[in-house]
C-alpha atoms as a PDB file:
ATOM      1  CA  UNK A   1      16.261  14.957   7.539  1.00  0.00           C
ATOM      2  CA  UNK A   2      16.749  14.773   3.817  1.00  0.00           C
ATOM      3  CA  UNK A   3      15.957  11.694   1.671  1.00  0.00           C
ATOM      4  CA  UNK A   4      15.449  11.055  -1.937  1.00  0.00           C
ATOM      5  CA  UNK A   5      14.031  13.229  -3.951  1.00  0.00           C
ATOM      6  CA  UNK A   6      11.502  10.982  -6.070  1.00  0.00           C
ATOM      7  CA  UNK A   7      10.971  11.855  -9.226  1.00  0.00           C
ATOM      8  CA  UNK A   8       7.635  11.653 -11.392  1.00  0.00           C
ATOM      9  CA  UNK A   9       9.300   8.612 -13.263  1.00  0.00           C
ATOM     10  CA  UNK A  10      10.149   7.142  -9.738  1.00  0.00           C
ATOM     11  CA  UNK A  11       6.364   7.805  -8.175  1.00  0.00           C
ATOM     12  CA  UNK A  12       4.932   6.031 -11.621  1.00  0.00           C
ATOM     13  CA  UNK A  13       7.254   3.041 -11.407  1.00  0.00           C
ATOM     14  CA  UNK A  14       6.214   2.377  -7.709  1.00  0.00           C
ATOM     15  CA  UNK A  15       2.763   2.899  -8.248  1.00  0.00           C
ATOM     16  CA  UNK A  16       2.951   0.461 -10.993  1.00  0.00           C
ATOM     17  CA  UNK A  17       4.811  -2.070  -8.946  1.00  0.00           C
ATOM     18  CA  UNK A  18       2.807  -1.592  -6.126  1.00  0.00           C
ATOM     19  CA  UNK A  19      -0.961  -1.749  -8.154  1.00  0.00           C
ATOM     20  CA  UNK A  20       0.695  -5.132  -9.474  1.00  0.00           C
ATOM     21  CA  UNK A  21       1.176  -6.422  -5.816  1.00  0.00           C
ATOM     22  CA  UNK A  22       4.899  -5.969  -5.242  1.00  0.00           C
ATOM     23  CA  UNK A  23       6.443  -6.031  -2.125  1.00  0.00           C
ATOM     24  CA  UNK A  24       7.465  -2.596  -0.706  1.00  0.00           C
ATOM     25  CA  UNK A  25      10.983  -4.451  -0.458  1.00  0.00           C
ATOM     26  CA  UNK A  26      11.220  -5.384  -3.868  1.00  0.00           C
ATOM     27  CA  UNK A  27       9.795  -1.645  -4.852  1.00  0.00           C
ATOM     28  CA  UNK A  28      12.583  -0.552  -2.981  1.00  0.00           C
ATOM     29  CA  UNK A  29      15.065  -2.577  -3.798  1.00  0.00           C
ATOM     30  CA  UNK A  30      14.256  -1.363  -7.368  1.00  0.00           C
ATOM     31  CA  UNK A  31      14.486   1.927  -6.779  1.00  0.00           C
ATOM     32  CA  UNK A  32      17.468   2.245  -4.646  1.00  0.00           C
ATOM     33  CA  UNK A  33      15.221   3.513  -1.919  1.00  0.00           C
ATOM     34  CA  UNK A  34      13.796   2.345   1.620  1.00  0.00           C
ATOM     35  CA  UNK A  35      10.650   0.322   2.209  1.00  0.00           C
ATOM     36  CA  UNK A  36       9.389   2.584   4.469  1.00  0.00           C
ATOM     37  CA  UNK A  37      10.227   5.564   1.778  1.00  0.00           C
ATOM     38  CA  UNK A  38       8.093   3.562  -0.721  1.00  0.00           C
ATOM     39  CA  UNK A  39       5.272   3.347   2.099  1.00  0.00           C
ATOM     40  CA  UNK A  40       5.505   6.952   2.770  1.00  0.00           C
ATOM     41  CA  UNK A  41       5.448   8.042  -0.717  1.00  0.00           C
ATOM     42  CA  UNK A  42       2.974   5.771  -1.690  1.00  0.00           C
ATOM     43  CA  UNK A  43       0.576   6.691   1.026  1.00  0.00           C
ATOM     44  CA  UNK A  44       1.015  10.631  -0.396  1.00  0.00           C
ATOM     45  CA  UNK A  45       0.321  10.080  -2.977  1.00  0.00           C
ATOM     46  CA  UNK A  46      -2.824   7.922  -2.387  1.00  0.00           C
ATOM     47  CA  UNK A  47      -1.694   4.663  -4.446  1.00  0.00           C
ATOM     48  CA  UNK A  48      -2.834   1.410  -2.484  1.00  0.00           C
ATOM     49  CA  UNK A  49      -2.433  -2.107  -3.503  1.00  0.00           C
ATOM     50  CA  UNK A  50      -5.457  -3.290  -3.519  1.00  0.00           C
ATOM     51  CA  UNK A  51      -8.032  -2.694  -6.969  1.00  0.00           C
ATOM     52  CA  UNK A  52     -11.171  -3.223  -5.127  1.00  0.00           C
ATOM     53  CA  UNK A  53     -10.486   0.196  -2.971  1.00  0.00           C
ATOM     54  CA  UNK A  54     -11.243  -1.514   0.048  1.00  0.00           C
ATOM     55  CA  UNK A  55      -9.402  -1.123   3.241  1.00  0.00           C
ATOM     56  CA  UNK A  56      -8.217  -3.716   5.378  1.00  0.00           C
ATOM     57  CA  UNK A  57     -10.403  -1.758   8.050  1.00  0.00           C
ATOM     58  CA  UNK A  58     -13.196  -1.921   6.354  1.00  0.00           C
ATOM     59  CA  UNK A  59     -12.822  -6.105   6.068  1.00  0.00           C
ATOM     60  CA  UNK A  60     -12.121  -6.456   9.349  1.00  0.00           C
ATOM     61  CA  UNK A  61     -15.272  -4.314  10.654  1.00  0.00           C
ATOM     62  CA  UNK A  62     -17.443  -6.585   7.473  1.00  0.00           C
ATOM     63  CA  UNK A  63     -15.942  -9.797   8.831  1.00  0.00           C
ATOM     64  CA  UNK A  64     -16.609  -8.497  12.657  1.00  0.00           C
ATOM     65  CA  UNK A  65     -20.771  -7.796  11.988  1.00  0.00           C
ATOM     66  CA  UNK A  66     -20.709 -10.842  10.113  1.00  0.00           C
ATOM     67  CA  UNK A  67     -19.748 -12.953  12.639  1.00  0.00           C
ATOM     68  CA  UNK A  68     -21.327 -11.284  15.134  1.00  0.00           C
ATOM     69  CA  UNK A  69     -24.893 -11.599  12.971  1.00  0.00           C
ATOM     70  CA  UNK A  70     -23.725 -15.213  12.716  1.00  0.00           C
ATOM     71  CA  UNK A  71     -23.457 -15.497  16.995  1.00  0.00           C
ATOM     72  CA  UNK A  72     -19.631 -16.804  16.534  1.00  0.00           C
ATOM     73  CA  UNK A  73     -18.298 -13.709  18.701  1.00  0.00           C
END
């Protein structure tokens, strides 16, 4: 299966969108591509949304020893 073939000004224009907390909807619907096409790519290419670098993995497993330290689990 054969899809787009993204271009450097494409990959920039995403990664901008997507650093500035776009939707991968509205990234898509921008470039005349899919959402999960912008997910893909994205992911490839190792842009992520969020600045801090943090994964939502690694939040959920602070939040879990948190609460457990706390005794609400």
């Amino acid at each position: 299966m054969r899809g787009t073939v993204w271009t450097d000004e494409m990959i920039a224009i995403a990664a901008g969108m997507k650093r500035a907390g776009l939707t991968n909807k509205v990234i898509a619907a921008r470039l005349g591509v899919t959402a999960s096409a912008v997910i893909g790519k994205c992911n490839r290419v190792g842009v992520h949304r969020r600045l801090d670098g943090s994964s939502s993995v690694a939040r959920y497993a602070s939040n879990f020893r948190n609460r457990t330290y706390l005794g609400e689990v």
